[in-house]
Structures are given as structure tokens and as C-alpha cells.
C-alpha atoms as a PDB file:
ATOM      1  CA  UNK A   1     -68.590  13.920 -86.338  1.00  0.00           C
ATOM      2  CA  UNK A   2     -68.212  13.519 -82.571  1.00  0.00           C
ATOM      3  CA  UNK A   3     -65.100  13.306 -81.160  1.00  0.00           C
ATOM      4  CA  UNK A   4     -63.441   9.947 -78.926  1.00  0.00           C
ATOM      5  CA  UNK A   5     -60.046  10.601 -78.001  1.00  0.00           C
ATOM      6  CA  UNK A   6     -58.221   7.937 -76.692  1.00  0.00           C
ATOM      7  CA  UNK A   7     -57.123   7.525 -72.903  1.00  0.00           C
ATOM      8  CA  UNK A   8     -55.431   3.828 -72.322  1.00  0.00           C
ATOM      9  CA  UNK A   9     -53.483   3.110 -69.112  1.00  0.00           C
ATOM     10  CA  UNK A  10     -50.057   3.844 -71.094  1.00  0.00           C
ATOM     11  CA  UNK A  11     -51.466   7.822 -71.280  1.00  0.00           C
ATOM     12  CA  UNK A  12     -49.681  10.030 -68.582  1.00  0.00           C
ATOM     13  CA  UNK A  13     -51.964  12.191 -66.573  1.00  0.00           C
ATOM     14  CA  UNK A  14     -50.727  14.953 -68.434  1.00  0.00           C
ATOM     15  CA  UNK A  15     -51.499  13.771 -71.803  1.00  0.00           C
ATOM     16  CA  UNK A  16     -54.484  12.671 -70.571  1.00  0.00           C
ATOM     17  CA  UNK A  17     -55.415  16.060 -69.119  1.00  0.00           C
ATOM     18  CA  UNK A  18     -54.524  17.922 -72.444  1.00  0.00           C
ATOM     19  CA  UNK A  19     -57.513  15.874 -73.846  1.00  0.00           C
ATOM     20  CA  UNK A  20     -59.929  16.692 -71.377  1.00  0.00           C
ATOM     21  CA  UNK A  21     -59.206  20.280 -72.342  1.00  0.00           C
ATOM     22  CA  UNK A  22     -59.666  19.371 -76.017  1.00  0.00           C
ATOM     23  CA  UNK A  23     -62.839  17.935 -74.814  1.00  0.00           C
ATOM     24  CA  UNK A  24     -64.410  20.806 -72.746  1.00  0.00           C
ATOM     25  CA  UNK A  25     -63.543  23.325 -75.944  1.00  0.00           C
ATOM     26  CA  UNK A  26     -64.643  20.890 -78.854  1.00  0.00           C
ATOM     27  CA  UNK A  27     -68.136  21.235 -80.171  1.00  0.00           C
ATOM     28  CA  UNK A  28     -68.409  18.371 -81.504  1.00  0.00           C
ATOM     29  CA  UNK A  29     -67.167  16.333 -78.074  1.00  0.00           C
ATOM     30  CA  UNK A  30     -68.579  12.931 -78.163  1.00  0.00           C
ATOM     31  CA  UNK A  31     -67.033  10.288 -75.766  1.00  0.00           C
ATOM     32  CA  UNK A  32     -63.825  10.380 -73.545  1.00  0.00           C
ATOM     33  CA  UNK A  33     -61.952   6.928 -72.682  1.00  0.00           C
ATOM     34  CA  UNK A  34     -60.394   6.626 -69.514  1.00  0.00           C
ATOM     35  CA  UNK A  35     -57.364   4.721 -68.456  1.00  0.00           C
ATOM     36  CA  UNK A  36     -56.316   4.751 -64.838  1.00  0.00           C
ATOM     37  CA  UNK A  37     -52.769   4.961 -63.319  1.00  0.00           C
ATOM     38  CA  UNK A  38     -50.313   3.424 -60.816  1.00  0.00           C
ATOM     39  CA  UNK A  39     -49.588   4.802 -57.492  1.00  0.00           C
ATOM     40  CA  UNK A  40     -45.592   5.392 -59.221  1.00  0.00           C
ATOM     41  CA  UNK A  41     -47.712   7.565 -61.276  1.00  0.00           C
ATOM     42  CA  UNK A  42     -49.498   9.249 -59.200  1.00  0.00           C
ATOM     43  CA  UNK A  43     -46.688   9.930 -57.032  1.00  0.00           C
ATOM     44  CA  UNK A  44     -44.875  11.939 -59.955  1.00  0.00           C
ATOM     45  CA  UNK A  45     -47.443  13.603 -61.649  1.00  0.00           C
ATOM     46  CA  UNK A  46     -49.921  15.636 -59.180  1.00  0.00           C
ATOM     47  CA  UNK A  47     -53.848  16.432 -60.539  1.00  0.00           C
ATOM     48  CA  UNK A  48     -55.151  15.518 -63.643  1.00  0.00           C
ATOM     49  CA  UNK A  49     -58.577  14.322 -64.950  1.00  0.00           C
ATOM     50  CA  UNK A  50     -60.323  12.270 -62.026  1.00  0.00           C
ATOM     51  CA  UNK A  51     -63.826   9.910 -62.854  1.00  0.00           C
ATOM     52  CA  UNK A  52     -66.286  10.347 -60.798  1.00  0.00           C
ATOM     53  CA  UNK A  53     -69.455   8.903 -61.065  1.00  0.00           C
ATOM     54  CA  UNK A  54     -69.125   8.578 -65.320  1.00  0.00           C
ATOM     55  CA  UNK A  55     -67.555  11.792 -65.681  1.00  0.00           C
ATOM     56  CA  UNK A  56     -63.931  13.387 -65.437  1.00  0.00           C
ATOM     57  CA  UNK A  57     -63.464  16.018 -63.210  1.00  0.00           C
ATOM     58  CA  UNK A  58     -60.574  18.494 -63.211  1.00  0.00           C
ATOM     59  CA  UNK A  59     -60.058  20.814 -59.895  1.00  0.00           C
ATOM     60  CA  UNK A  60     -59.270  24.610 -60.886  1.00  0.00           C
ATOM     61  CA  UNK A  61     -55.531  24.657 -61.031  1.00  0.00           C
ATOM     62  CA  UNK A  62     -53.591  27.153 -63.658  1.00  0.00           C
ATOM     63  CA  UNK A  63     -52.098  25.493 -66.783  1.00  0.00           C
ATOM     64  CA  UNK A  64     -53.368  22.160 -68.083  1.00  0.00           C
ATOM     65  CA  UNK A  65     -54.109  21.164 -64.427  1.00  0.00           C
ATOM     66  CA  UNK A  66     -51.333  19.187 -63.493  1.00  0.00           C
ATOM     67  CA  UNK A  67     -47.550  19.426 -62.672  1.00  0.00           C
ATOM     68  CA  UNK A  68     -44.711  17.106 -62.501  1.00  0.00           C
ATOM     69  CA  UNK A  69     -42.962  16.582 -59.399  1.00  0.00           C
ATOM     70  CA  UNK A  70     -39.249  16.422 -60.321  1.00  0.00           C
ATOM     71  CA  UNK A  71     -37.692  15.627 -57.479  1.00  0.00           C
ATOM     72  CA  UNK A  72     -39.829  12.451 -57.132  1.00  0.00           C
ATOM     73  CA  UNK A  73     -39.227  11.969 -61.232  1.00  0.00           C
ATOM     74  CA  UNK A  74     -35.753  11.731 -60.366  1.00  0.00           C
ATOM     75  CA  UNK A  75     -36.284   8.178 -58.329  1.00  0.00           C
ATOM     76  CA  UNK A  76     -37.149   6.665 -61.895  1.00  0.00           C
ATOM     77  CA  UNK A  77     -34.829   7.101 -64.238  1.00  0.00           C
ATOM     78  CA  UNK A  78     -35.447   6.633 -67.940  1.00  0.00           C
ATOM     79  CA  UNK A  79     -35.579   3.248 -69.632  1.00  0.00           C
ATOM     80  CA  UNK A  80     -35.864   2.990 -73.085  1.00  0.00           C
ATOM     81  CA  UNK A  81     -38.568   0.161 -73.904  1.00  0.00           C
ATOM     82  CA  UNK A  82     -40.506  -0.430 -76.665  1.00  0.00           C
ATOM     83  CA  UNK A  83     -43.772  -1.927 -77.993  1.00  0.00           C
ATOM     84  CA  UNK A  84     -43.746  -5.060 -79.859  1.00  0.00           C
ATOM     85  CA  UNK A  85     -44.113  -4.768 -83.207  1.00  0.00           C
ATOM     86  CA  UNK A  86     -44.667  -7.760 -85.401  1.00  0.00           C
ATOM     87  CA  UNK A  87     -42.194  -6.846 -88.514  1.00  0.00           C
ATOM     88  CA  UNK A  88     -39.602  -8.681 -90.488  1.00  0.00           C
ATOM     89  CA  UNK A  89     -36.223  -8.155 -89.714  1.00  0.00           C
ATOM     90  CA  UNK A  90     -35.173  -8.391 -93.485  1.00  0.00           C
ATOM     91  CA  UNK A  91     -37.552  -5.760 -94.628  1.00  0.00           C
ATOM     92  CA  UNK A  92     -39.535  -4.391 -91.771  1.00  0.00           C
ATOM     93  CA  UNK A  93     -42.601  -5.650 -93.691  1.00  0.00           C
ATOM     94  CA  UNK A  94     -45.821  -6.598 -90.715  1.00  0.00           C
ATOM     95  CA  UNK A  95     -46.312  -9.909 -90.023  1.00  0.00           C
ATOM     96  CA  UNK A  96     -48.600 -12.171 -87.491  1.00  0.00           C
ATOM     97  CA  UNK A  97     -47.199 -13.173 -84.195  1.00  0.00           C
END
């Protein structure tokens, strides 16, 4: 069974980069989705899979190929947000919009 891990917009470049390297070392490697990032992004997190021309590309750096700069991390401080989820508040059962 080929593999097709999953790479939306809401995937950090790190994340993202962890499955390229499950990609590269997986036999069975099948399809790889792609998401692409905001410059806020791409200000704090330096490398990470590029596409380019159908495939993604990772330059030779040591770890996963990527690294967080902190000090620019530090101009976005955490808020906590979350999905909407369609679920009853009386018993957390799912329910249409």
C-alpha cells in the first residue's frame, strides 16, 4: 500500500519536513501533498521542503532540515484557538452545522 501523507496549509514547515523524510526512507512512498505557508511563517521557521517543478526539494542541512528562529518566534506569542467542531454541548455527541 503506497503511502500519502498529508501536508495542508495548517502543517508547519517542520512537520512538514519530518514527512518528507518519512517519504525519502519509505518503500512503499506513493504521493506527498503540499500545503504552502505565509511569509509570518517563513520568517520563523528557516528551510524546509520546497516544490519545484512537481517535486519537493530539501537543501543538505543537518537534522530534519529546518530550524526555528526564536528570537523572531518571540514577536508571536501563543494564542490558544481551536477548530470548529460540530458537537453538542449536552453530550459532545457530532452534529451538522
Amino acid at each position: 500500500m503506497k503511502t500519502a501523507w498529508h501536508g495542508p496549509n495548517d502543517v508547519s514547515p517542520v512537520t512538514h519536513a519530518v514527512n518528507w523524510h518519512l517519504n525519502v526512507s519509505s518503500y512503499n512512498f506513493g504521493i506527498q501533498e503540499d500545503g504552502t505557508v505565509d511569509d509570518t511563517v517563513k520568517e520563523v521557521v528557516k528551510g524546509g521542503p520546497v516544490c519545484k517543478d512537481g517535486y519537493l526539494t530539501m537543501e543538505d542541512k543537518p537534522g530534519i532540515g529546518c530550524d526555528i528562529d526564536e528570537e523572531a518566534a518571540k514577536r508571536y506569542p501563543y494564542k490558544r484557538a481551536y477548530i470548529p467542531v460540530c458537537r453538542r454541548p449536552e453530550d459532545g455527541s457530532l452534529c451538522d452545522w
